[in-house]
C-alpha atoms as a PDB file:
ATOM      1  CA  UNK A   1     -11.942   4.399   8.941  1.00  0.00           C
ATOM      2  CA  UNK A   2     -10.261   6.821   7.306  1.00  0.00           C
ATOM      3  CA  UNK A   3      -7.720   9.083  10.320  1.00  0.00           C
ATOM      4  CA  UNK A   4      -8.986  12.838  10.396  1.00  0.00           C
ATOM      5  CA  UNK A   5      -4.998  13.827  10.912  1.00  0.00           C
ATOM      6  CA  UNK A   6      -3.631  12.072   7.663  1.00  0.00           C
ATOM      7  CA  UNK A   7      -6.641  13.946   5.922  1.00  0.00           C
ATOM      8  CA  UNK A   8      -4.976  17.368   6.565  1.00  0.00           C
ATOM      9  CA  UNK A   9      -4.155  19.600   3.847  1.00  0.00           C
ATOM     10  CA  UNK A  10      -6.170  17.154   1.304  1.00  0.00           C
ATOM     11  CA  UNK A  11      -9.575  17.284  -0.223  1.00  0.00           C
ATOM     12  CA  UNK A  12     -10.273  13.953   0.880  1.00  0.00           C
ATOM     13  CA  UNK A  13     -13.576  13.065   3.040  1.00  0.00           C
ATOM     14  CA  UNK A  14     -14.735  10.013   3.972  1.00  0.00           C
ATOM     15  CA  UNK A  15     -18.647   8.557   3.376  1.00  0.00           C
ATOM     16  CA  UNK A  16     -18.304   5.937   5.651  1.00  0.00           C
ATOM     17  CA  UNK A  17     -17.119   3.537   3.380  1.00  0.00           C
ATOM     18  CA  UNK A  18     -13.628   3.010   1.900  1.00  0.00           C
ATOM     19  CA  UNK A  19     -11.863   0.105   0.367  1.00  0.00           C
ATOM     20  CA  UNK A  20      -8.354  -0.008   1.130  1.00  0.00           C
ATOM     21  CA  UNK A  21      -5.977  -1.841  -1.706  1.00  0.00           C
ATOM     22  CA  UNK A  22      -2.712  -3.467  -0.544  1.00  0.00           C
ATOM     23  CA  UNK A  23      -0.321  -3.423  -3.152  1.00  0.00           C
ATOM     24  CA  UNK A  24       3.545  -4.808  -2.704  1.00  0.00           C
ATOM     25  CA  UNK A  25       5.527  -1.895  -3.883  1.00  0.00           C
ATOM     26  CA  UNK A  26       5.252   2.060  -4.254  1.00  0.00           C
ATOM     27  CA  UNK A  27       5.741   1.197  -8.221  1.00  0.00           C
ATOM     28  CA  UNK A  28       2.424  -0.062  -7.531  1.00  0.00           C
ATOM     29  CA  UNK A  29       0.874   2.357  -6.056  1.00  0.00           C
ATOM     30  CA  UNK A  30       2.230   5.272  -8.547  1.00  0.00           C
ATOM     31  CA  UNK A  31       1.029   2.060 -11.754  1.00  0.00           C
ATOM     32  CA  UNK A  32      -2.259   2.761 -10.204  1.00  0.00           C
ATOM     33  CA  UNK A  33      -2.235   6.503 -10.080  1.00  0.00           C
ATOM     34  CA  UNK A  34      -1.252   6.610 -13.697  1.00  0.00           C
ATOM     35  CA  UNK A  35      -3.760   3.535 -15.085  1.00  0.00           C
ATOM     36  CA  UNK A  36      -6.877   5.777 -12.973  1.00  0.00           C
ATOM     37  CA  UNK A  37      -5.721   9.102 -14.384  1.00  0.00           C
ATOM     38  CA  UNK A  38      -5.363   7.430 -18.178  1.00  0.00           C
ATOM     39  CA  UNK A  39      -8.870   5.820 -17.661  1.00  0.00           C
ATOM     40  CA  UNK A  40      -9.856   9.680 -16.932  1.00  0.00           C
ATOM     41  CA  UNK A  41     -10.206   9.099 -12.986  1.00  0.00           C
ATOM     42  CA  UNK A  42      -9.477  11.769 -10.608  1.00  0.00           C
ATOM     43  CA  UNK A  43      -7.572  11.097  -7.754  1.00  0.00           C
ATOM     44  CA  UNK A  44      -8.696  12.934  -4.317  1.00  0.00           C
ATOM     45  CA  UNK A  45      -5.299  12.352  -3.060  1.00  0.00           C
ATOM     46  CA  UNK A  46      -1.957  11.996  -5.268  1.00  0.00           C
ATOM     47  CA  UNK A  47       0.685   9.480  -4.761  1.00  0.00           C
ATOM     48  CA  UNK A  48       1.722  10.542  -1.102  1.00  0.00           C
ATOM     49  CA  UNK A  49       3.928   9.190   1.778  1.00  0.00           C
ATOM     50  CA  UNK A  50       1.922   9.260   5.138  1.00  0.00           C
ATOM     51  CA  UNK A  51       5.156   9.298   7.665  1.00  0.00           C
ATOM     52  CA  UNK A  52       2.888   8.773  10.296  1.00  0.00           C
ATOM     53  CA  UNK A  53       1.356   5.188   9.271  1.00  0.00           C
ATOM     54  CA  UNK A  54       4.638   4.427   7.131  1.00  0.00           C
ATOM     55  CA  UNK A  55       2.332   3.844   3.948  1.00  0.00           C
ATOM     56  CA  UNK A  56       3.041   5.454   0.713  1.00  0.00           C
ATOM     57  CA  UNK A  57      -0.659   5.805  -1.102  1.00  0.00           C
ATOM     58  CA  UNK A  58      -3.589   7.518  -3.388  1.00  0.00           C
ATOM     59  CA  UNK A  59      -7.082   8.116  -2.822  1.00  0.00           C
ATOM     60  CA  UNK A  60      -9.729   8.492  -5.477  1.00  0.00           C
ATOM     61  CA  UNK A  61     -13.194   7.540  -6.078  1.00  0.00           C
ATOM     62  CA  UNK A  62     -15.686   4.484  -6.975  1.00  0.00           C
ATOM     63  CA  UNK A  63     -17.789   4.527  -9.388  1.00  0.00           C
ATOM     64  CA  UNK A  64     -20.524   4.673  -6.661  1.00  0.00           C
ATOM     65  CA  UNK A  65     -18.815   7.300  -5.180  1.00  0.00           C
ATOM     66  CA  UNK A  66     -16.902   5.375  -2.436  1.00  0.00           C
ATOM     67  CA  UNK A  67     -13.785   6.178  -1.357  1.00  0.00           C
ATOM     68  CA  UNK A  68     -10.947   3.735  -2.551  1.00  0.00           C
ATOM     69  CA  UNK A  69      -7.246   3.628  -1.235  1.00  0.00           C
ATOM     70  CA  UNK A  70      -4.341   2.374  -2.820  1.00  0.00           C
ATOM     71  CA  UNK A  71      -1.456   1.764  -0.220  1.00  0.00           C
ATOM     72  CA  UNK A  72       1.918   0.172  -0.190  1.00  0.00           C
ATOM     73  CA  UNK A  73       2.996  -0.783   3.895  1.00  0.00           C
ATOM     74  CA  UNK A  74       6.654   0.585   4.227  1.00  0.00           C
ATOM     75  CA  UNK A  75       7.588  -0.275   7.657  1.00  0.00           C
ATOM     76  CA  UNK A  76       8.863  -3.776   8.088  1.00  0.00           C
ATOM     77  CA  UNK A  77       6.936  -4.153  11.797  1.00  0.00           C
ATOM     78  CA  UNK A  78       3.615  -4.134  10.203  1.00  0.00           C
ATOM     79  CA  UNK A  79       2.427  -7.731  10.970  1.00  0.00           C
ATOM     80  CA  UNK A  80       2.574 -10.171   8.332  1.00  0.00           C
ATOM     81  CA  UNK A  81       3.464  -7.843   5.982  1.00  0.00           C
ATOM     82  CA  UNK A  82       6.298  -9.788   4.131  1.00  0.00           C
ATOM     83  CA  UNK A  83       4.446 -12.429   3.994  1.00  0.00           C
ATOM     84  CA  UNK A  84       1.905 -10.535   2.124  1.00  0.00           C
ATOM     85  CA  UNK A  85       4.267  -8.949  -0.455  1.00  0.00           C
ATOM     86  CA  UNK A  86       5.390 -12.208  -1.312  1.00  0.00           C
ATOM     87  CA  UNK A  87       2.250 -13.777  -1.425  1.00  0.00           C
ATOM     88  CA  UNK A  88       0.918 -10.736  -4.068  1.00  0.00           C
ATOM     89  CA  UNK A  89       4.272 -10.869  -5.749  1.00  0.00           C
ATOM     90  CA  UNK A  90       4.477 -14.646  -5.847  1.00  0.00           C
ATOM     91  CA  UNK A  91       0.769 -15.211  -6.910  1.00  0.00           C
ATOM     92  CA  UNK A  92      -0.021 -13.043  -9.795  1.00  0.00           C
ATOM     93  CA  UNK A  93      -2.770 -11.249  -7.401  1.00  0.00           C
ATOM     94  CA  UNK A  94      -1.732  -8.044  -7.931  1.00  0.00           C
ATOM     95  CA  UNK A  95      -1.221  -8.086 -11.856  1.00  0.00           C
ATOM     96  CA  UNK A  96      -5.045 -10.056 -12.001  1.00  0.00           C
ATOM     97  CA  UNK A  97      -5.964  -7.095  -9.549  1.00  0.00           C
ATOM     98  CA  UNK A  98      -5.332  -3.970 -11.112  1.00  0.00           C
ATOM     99  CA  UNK A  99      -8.652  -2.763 -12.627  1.00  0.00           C
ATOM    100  CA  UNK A 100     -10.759  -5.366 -11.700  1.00  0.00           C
ATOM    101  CA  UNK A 101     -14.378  -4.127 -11.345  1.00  0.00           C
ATOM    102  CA  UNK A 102     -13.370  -0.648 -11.855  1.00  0.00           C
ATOM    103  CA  UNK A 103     -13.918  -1.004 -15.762  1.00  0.00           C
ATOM    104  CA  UNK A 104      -9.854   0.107 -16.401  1.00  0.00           C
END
């Protein structure tokens, strides 16, 4: 569910589908931005803070056309989310993540 309000000022529109991406850092998040533009991707929405979720993050497109979001959690009182960062950070996820399926 993408939130009408973050949308503002942005191209981005929603199909009823989008994949959201949790990544650990906003190094991440920008890694992504400038792997997808390399790879010739454009991105609906640039690296961007959203102050009102606390979530630094990009939109851009599948291949299908879906949208796909790329978001690092900022605020410490999102649940679990430590535990995530390590988990990525600890586990190699995110390094065996980035690109997978999206041909990059």
């Amino acid at each position: 569910l993408v939130d009408p309000e973050s949308l503002q000022g942005t191209a981005v529109r929603g199909d009823g589908i989008t994949l959201t991406l949790a990544v650990p850092t906003t190094s991440a998040v920008d890694e992504w931005a400038q792997r997808l533009g390399a790879a010739g991707v454009s991105l609906e929405k640039e690296p961007t803070l959203n102050h009102r979720y606390q979530i630094y993050h990009i939109f851009f497109r599948s291949p299908d056309g879906h949208l796909v979001e790329v978001q690092c959690f900022l605020s410490k009182h999102w649940p679990g989310i430590s535990k995530l960062r390590r988990s990525m950070l600890t586990s190699g996820l995110f390094g065996l993540g980035l690109g997978m399926g999206l041909g990059l």
